[in-house]
N, C-alpha and C. Protein backbone atom coordinates (compact mmCIF):
# COMPACT_ATOMS: atom_id res chain seq x y z
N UNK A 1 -18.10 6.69 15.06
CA UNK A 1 -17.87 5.37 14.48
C UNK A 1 -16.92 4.56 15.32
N UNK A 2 -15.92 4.94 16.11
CA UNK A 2 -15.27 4.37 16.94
C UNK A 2 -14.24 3.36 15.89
N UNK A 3 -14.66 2.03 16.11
CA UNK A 3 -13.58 0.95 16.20
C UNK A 3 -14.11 0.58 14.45
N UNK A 4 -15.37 1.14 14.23
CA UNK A 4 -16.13 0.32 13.15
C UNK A 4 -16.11 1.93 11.98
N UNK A 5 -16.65 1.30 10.92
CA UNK A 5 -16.74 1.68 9.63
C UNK A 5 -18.00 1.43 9.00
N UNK A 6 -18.45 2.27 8.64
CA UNK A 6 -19.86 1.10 7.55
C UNK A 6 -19.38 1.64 6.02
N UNK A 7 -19.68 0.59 5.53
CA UNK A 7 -19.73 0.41 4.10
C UNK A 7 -21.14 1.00 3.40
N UNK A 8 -21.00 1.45 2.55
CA UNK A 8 -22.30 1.97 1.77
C UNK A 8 -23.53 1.26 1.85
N UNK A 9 -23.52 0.07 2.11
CA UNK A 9 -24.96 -0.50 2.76
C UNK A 9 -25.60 -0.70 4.17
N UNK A 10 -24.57 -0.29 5.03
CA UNK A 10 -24.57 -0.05 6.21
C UNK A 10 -24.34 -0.73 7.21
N UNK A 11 -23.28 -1.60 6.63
CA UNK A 11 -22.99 -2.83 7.17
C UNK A 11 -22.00 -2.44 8.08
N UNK A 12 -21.37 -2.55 9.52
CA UNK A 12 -20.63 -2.33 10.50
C UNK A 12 -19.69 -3.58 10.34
N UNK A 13 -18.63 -3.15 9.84
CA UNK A 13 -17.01 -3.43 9.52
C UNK A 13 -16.07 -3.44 10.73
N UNK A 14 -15.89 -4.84 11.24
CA UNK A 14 -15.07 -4.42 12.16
C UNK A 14 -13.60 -4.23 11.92
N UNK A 15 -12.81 -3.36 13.03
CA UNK A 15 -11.83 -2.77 12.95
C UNK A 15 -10.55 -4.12 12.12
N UNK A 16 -10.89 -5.42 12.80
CA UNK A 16 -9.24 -6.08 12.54
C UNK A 16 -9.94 -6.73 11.42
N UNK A 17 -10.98 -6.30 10.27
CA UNK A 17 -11.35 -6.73 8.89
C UNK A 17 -10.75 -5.37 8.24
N UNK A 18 -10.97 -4.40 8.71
CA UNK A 18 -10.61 -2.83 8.03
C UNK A 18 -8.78 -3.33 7.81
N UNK A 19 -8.23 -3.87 8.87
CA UNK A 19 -6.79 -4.00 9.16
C UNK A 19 -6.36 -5.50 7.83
N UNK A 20 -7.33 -6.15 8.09
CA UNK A 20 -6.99 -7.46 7.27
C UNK A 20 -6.70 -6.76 5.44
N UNK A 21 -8.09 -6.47 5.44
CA UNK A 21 -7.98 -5.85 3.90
C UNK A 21 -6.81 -5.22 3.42
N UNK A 22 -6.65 -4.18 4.42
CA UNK A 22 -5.20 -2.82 4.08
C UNK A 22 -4.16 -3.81 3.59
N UNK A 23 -3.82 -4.48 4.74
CA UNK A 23 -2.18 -5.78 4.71
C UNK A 23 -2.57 -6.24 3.81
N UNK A 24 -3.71 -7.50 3.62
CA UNK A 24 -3.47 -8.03 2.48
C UNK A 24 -3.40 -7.28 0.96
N UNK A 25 -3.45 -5.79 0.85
CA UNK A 25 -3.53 -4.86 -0.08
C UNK A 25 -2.08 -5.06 -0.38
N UNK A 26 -1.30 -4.49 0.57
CA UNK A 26 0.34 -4.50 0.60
C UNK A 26 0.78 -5.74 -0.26
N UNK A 27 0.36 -7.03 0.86
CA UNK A 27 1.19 -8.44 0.39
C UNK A 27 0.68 -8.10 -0.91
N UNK A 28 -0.77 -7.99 -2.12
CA UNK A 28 -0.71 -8.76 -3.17
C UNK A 28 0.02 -7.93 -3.98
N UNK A 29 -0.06 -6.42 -3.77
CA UNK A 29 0.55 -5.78 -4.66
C UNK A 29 2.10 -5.94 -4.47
N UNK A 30 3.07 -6.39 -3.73
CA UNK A 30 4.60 -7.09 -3.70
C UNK A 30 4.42 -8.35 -4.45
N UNK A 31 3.47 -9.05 -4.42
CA UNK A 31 3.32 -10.24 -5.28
C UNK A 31 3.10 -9.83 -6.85
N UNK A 32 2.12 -8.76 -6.79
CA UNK A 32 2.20 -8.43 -8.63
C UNK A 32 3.19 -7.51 -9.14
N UNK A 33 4.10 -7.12 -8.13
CA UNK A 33 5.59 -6.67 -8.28
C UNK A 33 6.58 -6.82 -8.20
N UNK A 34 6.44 -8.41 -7.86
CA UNK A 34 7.37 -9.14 -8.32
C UNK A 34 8.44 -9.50 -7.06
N UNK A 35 7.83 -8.58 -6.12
CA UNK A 35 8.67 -8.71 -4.48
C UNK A 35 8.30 -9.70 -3.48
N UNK A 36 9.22 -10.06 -3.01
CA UNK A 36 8.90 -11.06 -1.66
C UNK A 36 8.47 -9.99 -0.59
N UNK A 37 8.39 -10.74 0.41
CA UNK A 37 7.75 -10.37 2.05
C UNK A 37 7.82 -11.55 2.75
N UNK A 38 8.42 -10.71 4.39
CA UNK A 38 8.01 -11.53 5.38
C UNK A 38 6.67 -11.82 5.69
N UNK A 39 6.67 -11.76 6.91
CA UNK A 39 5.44 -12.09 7.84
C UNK A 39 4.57 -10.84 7.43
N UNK A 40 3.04 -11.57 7.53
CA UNK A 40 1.97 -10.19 7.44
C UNK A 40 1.15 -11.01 9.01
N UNK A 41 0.94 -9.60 8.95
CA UNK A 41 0.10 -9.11 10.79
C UNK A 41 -0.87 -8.56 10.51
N UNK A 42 -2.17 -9.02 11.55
CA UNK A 42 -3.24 -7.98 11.90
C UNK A 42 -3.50 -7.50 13.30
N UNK A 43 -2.23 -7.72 13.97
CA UNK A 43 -2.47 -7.90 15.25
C UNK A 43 -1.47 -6.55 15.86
N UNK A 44 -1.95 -5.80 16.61
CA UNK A 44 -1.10 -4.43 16.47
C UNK A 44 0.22 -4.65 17.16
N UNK A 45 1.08 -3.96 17.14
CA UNK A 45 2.60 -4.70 17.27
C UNK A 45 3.23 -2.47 17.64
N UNK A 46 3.83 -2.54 18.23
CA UNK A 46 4.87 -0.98 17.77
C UNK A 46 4.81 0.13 17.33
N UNK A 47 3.12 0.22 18.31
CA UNK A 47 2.47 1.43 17.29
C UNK A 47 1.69 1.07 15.76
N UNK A 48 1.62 0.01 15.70
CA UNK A 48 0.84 0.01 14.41
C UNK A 48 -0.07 -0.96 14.64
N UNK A 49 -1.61 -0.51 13.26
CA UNK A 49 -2.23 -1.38 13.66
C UNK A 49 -2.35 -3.08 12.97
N UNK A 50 -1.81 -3.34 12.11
CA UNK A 50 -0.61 -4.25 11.41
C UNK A 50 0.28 -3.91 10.66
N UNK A 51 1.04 -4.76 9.86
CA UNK A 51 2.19 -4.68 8.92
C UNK A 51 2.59 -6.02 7.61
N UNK A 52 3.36 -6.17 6.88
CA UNK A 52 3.84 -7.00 5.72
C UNK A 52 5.16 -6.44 6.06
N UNK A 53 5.58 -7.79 6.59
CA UNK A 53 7.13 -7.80 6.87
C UNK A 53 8.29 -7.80 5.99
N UNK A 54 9.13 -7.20 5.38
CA UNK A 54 10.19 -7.29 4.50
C UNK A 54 10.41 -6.67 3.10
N UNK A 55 9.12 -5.87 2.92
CA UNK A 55 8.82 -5.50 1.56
C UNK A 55 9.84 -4.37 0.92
N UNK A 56 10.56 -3.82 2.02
CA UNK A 56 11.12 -2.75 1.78
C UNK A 56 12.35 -3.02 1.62
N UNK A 57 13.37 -2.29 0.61
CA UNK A 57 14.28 -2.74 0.55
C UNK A 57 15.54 -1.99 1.92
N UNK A 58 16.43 -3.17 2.53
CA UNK A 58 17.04 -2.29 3.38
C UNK A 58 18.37 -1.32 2.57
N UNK A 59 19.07 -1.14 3.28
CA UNK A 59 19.83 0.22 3.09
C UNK A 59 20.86 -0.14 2.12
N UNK A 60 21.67 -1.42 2.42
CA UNK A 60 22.55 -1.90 1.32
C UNK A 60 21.74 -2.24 -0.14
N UNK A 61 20.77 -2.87 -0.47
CA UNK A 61 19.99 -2.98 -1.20
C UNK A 61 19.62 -1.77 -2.29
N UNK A 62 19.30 -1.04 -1.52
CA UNK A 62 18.73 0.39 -1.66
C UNK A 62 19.99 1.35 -2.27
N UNK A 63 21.50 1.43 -2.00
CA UNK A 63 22.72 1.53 -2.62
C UNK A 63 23.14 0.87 -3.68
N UNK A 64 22.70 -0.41 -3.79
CA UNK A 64 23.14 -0.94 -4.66
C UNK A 64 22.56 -0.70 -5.91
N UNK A 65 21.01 -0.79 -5.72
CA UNK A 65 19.92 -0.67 -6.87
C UNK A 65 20.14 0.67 -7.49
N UNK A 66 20.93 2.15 -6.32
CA UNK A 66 20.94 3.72 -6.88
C UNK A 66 22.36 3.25 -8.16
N UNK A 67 22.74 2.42 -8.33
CA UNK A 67 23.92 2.72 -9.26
C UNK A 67 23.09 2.93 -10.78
N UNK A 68 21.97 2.16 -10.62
CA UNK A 68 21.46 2.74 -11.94
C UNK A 68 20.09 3.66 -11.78
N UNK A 69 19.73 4.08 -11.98
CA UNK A 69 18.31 5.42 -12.00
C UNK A 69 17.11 4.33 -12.50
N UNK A 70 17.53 3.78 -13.63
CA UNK A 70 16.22 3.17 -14.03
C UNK A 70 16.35 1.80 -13.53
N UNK A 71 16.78 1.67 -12.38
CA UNK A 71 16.61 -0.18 -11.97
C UNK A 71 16.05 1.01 -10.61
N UNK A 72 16.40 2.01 -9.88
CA UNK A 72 16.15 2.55 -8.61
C UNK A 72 14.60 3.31 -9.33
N UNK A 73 14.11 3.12 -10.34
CA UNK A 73 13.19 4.33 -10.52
C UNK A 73 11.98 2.94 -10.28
N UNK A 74 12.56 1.62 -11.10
CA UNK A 74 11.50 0.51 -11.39
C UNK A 74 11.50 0.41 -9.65
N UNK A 75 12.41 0.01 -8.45
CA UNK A 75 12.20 -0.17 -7.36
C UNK A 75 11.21 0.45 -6.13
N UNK A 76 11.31 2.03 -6.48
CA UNK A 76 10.66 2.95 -6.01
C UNK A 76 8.98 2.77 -6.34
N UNK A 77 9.03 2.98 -7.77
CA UNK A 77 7.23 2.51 -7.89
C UNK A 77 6.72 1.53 -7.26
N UNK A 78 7.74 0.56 -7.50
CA UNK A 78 6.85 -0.95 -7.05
C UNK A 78 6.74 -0.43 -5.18
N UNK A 79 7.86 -0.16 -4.69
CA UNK A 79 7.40 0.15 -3.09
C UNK A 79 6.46 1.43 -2.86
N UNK A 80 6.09 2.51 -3.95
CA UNK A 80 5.01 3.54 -3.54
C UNK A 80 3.83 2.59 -3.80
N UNK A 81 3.63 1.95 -4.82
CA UNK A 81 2.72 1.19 -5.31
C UNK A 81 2.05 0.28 -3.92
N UNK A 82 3.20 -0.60 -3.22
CA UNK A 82 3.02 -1.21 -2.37
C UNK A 82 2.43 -0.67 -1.86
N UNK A 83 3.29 0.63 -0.75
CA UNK A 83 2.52 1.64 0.24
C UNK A 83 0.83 1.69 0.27
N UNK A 84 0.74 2.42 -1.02
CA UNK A 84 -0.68 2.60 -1.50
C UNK A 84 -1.69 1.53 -1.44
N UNK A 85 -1.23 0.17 -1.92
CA UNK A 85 -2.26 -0.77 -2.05
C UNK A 85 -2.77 -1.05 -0.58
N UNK A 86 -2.39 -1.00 0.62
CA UNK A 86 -3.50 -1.45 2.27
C UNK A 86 -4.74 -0.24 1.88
N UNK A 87 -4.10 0.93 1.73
CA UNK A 87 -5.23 2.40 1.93
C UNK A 87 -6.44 1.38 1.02
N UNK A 88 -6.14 1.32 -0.74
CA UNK A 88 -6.99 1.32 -1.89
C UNK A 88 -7.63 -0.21 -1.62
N UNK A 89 -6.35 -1.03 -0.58
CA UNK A 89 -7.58 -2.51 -0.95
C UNK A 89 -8.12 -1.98 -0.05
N UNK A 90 -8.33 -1.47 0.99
CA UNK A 90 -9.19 -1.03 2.41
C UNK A 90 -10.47 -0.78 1.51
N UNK A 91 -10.13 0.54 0.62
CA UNK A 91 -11.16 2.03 -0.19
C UNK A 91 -12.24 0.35 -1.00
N UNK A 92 -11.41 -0.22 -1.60
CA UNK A 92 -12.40 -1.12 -2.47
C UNK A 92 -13.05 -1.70 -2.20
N UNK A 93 -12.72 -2.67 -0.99
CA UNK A 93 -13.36 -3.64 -0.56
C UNK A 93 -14.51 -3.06 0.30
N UNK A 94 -14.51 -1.79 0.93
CA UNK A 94 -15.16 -1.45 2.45
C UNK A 94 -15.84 -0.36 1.58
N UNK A 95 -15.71 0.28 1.10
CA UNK A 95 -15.62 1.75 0.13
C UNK A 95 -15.51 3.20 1.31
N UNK A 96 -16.17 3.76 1.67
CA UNK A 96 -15.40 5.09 1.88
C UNK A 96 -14.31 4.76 3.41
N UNK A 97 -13.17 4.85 3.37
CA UNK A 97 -12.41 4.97 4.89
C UNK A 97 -12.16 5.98 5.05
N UNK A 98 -11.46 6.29 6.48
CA UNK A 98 -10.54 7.22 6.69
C UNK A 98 -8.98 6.96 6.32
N UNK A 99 -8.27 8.01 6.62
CA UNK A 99 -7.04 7.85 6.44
C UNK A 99 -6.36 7.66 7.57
N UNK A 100 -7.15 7.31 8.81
CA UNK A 100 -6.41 7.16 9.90
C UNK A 100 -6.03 5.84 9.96
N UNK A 101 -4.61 5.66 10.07
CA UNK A 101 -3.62 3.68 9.65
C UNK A 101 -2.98 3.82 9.27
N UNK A 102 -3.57 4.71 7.97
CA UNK A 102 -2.57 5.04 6.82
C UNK A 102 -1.71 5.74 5.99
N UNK A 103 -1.80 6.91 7.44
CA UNK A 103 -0.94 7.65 7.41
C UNK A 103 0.64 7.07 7.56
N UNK A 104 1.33 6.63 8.03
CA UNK A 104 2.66 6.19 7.98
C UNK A 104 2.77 5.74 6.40
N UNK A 105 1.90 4.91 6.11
CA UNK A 105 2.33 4.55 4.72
C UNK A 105 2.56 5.48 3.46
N UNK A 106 1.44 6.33 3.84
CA UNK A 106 1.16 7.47 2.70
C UNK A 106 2.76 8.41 3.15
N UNK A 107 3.13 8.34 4.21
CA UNK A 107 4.62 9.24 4.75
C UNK A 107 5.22 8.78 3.98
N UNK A 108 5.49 6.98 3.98
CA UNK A 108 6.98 6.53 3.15
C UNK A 108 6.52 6.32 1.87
N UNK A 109 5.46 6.48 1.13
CA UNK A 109 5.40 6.47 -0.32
C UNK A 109 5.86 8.37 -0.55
N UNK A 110 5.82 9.01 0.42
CA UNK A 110 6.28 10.33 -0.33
C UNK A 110 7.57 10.38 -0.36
N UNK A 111 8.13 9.62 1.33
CA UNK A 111 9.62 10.21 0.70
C UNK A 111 10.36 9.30 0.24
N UNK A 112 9.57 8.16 -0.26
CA UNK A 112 10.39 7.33 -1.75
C UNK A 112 10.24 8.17 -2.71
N UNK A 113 9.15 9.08 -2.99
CA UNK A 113 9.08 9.59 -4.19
C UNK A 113 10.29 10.79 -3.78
N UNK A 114 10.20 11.44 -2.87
CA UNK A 114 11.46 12.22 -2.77
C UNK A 114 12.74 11.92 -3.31
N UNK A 115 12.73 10.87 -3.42
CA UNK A 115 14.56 10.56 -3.69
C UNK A 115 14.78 10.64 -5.20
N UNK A 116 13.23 10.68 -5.91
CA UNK A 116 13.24 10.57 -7.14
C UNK A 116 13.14 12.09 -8.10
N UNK A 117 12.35 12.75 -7.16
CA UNK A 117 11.98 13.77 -7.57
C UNK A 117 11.49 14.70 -6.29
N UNK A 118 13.02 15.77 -6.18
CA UNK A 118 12.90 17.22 -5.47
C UNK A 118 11.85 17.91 -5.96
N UNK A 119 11.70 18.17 -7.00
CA UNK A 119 10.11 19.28 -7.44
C UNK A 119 8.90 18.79 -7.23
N UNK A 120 8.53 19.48 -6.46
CA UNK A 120 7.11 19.22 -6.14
C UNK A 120 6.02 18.66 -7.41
N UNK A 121 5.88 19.27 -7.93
CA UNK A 121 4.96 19.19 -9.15
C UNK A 121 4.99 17.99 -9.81
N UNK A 122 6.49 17.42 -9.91
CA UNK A 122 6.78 16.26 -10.75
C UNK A 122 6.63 15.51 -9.93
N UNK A 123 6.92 15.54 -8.57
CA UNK A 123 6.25 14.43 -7.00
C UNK A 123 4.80 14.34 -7.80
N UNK A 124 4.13 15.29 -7.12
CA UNK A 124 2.86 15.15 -7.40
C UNK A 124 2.22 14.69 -8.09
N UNK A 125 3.05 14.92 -9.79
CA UNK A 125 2.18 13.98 -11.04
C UNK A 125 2.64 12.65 -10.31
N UNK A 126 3.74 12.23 -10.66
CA UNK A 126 4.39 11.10 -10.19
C UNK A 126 3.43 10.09 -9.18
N UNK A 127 2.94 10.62 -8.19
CA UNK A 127 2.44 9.64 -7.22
C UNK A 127 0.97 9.33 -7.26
N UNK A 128 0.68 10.70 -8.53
CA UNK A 128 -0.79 10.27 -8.34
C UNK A 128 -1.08 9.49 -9.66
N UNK A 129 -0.10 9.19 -10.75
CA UNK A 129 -0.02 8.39 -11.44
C UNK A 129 -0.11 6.74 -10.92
N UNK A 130 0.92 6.61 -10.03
CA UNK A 130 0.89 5.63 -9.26
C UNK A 130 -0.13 4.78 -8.82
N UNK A 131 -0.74 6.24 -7.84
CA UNK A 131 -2.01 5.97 -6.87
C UNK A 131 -3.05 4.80 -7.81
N UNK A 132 -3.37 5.92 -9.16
CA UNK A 132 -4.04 5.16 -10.32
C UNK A 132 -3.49 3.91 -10.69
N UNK A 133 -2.44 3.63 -11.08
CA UNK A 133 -2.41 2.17 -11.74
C UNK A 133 -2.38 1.14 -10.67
N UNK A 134 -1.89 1.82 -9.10
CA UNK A 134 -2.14 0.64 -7.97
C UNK A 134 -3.61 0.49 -7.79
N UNK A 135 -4.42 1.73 -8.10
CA UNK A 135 -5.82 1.30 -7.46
C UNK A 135 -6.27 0.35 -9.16
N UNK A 136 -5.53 0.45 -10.41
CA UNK A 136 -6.08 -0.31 -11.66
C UNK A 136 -5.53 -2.01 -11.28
N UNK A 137 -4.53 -2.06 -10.96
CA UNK A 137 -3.83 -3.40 -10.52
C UNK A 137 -5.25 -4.42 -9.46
N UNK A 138 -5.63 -3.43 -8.73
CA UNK A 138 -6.40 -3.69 -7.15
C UNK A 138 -7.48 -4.11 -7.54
N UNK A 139 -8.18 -3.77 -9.07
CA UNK A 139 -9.43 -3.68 -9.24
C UNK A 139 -9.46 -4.67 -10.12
N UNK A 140 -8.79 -5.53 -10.56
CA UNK A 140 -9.05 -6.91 -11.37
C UNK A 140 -10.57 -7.51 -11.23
N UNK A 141 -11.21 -7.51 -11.70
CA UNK A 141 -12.57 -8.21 -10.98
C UNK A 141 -12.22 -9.73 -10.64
N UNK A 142 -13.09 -10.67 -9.66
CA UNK A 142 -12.57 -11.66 -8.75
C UNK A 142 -13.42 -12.70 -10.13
N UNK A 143 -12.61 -13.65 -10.10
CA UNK A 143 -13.18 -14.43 -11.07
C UNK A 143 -13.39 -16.17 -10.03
N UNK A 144 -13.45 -15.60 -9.28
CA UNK A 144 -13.80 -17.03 -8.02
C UNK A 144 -14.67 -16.95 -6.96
N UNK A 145 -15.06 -17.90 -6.42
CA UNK A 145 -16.40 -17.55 -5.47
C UNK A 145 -15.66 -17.12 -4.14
N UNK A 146 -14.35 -17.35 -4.13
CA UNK A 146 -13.55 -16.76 -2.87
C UNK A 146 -13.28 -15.27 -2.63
N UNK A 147 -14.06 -14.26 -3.85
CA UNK A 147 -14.36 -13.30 -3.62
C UNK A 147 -15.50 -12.67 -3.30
N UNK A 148 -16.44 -13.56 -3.38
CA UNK A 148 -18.08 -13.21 -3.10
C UNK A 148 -18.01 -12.82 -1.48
């Protein structure tokens, strides 16, 4: 398959539409979570093959929010959530991908969930709970012809 993808009808997907979908996955789900963002890219940059600039909280941020558990627990979802949404808008729009892109993302949605939860098991429910309500968020049906 190289650079391309086909979609279940056999349509050949090119690579910087596979890239468009993922990002804009990211930006909307920071928008239905209530987060800003910088700049979004489809254009590969630093090793990647784009990005949504700013979504993450930096380090002071990220200290400040741990003083309480449940303001750091609401923060964490919304950024695994984020993570997840490039893979699931990719999965929806295109239907079967690989996971090759999206590996880095799927890295930092685990070890956000790390900070929350050392036991595996409770990771595990935890993110695949997630996975679900980001791919339920993703799946709104389009009520405009700008989704046709």
């Amino acid at each position: 398959m190289g650079q391309n993808t086909h979609q279940d009808d056999g349509r050949r997907i090119p690579r910087l539409e596979r890239i468009a979908y993922h990002e804009a996955g990211h930006a909307v789900l920071a928008v239905l979570r209530g987060r800003s963002f910088g700049d979004v890219s489809i254009e590969p940059s630093g090793g990647v093959a784009g990005r949504v600039d700013g979504f993450a909280l930096t380090e002071d941020e990220q200290n400040e929010i741990a003083r309480t558990r449940r303001r750091l627990e609401r923060h964490v979802r919304s950024e695994i959530m984020i993570y997840y949404a490039g893979h699931l808008a990719e999965s929806i729009r295109i239907g079967k991908v690989t996971l090759r892109g999206a590996e880095a993302d799927l890295a930092q949605a685990e070890q956000m969930a790390k900070r929350l939860y050392a036991d595996e098991g409770t990771r595990g429910a935890f993110v695949l709970w997630l996975w679900h309500l980001t791919r339920e968020a993703l799946e709104v049906p389009c009520v405009s012809e700008l989704c046709a």
